[in-house]
N, C-alpha and C. Protein backbone atom coordinates (compact mmCIF):
# COMPACT_ATOMS: atom_id res chain seq x y z
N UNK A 1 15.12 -24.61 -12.32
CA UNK A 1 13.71 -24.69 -12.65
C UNK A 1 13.40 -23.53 -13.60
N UNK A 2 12.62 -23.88 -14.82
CA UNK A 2 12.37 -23.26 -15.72
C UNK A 2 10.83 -22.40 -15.26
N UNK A 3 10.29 -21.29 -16.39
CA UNK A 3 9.87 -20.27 -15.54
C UNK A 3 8.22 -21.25 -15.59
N UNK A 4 8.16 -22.12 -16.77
CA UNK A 4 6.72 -23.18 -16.48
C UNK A 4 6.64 -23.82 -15.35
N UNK A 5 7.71 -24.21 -15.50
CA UNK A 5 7.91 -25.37 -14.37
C UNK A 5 7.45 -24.75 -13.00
N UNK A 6 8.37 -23.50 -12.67
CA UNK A 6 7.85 -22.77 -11.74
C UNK A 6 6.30 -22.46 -11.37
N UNK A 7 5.97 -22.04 -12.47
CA UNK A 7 4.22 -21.56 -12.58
C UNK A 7 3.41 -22.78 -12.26
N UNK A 8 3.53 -24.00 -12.97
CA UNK A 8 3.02 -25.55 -12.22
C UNK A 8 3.08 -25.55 -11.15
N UNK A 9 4.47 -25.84 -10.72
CA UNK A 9 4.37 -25.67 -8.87
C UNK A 9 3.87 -25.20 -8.29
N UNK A 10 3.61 -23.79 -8.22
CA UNK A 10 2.86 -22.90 -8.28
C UNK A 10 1.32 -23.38 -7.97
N UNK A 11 0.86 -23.30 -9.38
CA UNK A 11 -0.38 -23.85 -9.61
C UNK A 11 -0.72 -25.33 -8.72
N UNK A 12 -0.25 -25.55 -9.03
CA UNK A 12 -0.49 -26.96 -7.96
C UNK A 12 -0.45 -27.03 -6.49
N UNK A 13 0.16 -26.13 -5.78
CA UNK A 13 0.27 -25.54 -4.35
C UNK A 13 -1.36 -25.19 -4.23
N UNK A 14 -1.63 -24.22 -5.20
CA UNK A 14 -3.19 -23.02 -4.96
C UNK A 14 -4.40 -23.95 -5.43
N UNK A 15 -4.10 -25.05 -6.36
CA UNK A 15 -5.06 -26.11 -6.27
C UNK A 15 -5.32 -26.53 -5.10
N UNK A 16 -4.69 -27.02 -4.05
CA UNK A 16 -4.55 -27.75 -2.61
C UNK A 16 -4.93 -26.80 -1.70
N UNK A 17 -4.93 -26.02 -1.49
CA UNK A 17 -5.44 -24.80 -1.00
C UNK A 17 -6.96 -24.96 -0.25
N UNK A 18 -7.05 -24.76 0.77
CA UNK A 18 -8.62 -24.90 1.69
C UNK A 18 -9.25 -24.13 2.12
N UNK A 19 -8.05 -23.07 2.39
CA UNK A 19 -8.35 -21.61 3.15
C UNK A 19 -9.14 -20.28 2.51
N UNK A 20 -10.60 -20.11 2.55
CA UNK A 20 -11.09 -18.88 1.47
C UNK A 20 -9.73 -17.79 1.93
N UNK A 21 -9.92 -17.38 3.15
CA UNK A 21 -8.95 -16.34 3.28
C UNK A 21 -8.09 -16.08 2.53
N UNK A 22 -7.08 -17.18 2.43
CA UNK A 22 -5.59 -17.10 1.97
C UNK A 22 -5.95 -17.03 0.68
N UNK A 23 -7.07 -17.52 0.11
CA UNK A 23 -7.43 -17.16 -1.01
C UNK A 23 -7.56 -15.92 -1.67
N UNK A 24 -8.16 -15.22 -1.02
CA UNK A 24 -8.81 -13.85 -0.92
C UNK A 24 -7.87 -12.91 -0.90
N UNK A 25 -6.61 -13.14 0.04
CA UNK A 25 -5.56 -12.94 0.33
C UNK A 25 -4.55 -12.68 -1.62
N UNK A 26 -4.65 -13.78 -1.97
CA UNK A 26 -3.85 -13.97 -3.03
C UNK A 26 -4.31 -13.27 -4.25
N UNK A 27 -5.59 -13.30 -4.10
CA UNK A 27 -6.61 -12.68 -4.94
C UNK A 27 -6.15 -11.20 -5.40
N UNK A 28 -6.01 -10.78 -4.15
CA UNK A 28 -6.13 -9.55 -3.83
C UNK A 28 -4.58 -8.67 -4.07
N UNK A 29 -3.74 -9.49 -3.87
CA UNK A 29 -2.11 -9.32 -4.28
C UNK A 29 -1.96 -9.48 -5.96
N UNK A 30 -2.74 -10.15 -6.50
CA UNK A 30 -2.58 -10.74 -7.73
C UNK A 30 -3.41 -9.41 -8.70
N UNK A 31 -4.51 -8.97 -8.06
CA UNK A 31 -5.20 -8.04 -8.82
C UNK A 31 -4.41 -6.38 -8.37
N UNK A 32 -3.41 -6.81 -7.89
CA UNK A 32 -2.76 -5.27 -7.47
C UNK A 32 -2.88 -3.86 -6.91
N UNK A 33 -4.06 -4.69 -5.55
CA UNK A 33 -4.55 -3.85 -4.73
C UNK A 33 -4.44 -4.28 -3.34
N UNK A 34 -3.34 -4.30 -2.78
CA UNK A 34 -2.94 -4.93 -1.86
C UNK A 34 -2.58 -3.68 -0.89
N UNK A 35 -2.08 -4.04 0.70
CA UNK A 35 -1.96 -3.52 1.54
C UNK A 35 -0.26 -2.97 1.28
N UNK A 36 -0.21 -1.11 1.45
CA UNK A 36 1.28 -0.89 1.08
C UNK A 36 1.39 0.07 2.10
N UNK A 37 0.54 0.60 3.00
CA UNK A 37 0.98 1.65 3.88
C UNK A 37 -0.22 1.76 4.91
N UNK A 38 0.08 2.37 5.96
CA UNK A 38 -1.43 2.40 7.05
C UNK A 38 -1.00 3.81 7.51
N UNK A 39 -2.82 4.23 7.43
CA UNK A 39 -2.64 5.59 8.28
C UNK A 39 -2.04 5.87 9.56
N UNK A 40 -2.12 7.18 10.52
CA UNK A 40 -1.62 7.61 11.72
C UNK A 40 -2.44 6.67 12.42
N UNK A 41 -3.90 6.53 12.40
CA UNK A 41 -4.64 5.47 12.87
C UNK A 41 -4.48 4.04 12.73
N UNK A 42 -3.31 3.34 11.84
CA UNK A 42 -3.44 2.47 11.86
C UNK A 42 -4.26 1.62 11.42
N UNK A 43 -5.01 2.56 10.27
CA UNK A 43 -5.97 1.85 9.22
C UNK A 43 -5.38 1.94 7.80
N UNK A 44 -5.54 0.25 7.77
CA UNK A 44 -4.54 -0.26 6.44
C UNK A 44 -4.69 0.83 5.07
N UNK A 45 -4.23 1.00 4.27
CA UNK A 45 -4.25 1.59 3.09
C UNK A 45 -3.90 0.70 1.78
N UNK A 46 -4.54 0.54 0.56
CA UNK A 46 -4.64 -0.10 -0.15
C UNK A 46 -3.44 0.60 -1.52
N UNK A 47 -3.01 -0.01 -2.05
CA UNK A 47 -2.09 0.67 -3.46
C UNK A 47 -2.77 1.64 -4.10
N UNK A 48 -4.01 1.34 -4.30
CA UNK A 48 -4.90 1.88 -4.93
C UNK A 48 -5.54 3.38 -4.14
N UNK A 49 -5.72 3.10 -2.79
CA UNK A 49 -5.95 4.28 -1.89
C UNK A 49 -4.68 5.06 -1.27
N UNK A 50 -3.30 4.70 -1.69
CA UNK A 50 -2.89 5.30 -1.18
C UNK A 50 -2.58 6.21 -2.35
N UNK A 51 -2.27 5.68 -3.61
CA UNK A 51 -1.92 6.40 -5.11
C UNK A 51 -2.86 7.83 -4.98
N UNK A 52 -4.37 7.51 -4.84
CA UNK A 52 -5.62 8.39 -4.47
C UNK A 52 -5.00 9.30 -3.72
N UNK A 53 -4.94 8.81 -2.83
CA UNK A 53 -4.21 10.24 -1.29
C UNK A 53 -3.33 11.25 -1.68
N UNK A 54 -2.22 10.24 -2.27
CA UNK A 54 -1.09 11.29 -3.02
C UNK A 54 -1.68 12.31 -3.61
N UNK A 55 -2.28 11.32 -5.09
CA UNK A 55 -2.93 12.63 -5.81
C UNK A 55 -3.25 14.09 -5.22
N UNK A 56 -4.11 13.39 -4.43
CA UNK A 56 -4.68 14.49 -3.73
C UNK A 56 -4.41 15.46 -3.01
N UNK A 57 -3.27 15.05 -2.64
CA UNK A 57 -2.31 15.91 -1.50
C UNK A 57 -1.84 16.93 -2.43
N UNK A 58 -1.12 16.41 -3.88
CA UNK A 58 -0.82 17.52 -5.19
C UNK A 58 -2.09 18.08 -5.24
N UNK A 59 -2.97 17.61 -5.68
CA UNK A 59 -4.29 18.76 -6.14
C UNK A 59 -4.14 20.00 -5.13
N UNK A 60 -3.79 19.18 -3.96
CA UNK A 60 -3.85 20.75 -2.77
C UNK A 60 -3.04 21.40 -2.75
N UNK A 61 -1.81 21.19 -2.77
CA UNK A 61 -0.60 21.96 -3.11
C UNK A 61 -0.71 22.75 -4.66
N UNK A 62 -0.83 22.15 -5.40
CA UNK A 62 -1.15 22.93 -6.79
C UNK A 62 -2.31 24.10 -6.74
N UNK A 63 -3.24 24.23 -5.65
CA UNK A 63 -3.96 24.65 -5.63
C UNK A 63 -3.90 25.83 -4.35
N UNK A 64 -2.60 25.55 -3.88
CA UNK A 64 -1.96 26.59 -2.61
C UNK A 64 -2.40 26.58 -1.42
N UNK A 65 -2.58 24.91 -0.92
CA UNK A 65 -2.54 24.47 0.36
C UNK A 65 -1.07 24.79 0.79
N UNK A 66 -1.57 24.87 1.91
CA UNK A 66 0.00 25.30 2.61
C UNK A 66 0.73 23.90 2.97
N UNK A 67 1.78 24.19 3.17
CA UNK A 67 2.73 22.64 3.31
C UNK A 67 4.33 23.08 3.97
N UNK A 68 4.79 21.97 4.37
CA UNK A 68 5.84 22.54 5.29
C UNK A 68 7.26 22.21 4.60
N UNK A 69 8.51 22.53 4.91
CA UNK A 69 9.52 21.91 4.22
C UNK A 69 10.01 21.09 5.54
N UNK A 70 11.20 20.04 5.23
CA UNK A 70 11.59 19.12 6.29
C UNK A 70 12.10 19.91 7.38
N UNK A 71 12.53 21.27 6.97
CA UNK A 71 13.28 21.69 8.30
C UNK A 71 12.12 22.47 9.35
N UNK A 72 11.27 23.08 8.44
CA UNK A 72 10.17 23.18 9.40
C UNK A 72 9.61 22.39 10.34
N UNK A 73 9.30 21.28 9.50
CA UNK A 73 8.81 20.02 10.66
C UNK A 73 9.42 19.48 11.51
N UNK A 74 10.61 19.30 11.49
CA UNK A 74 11.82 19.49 12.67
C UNK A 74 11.40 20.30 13.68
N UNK A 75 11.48 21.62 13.42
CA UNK A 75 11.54 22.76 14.33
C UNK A 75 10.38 22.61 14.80
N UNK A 76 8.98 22.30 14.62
CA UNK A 76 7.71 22.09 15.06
C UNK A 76 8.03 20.54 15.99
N UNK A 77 8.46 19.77 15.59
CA UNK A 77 8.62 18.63 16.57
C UNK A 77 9.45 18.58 17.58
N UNK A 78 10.99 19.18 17.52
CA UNK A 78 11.77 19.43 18.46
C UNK A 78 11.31 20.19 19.47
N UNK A 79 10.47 21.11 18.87
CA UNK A 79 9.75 22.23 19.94
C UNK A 79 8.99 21.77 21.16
N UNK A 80 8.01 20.95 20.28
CA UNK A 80 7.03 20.38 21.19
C UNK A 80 7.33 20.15 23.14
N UNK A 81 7.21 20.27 23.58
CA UNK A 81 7.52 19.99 25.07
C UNK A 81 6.41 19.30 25.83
């Protein structure tokens, strides 16, 4: 199957389509803001909010937030009792 051919099929599946959700769903994958990571809480994070976070985490470090190296965080977790 050629890459039209593909895209028809395609297209013709999302014509038939009933569900707003799955819609919304597709929408939302297609505009490239989709679900890629979830906080400690378990609240979803978006591509777009998580790119944000990063940033931000550099702004703080560049700016001489303190931060740990991997072996530190080891030693802080192993510790724990």
């Amino acid at each position: 199957m050629n890459l039209e051919q593909h895209k028809t099929k395609i297209i013709q599946k999302v014509k038939n389509i009933q569900d707003d959700n799955l819609l919304d769903q597709m929408d939302t994958v297609l505009n490239g803001d989709y679900v890629v990571a979830y906080t400690i809480d378990d609240e979803p994070l978006t591509k777009n909010q998580y790119v944000s976070h990063i940033e931000s985490i550099c702004e703080s470090i560049a700016k001489g937030a303190k931060n740990f190296t991997t072996e530190e965080v080891k030693k802080q977790i192993f510790s724990i009792k």
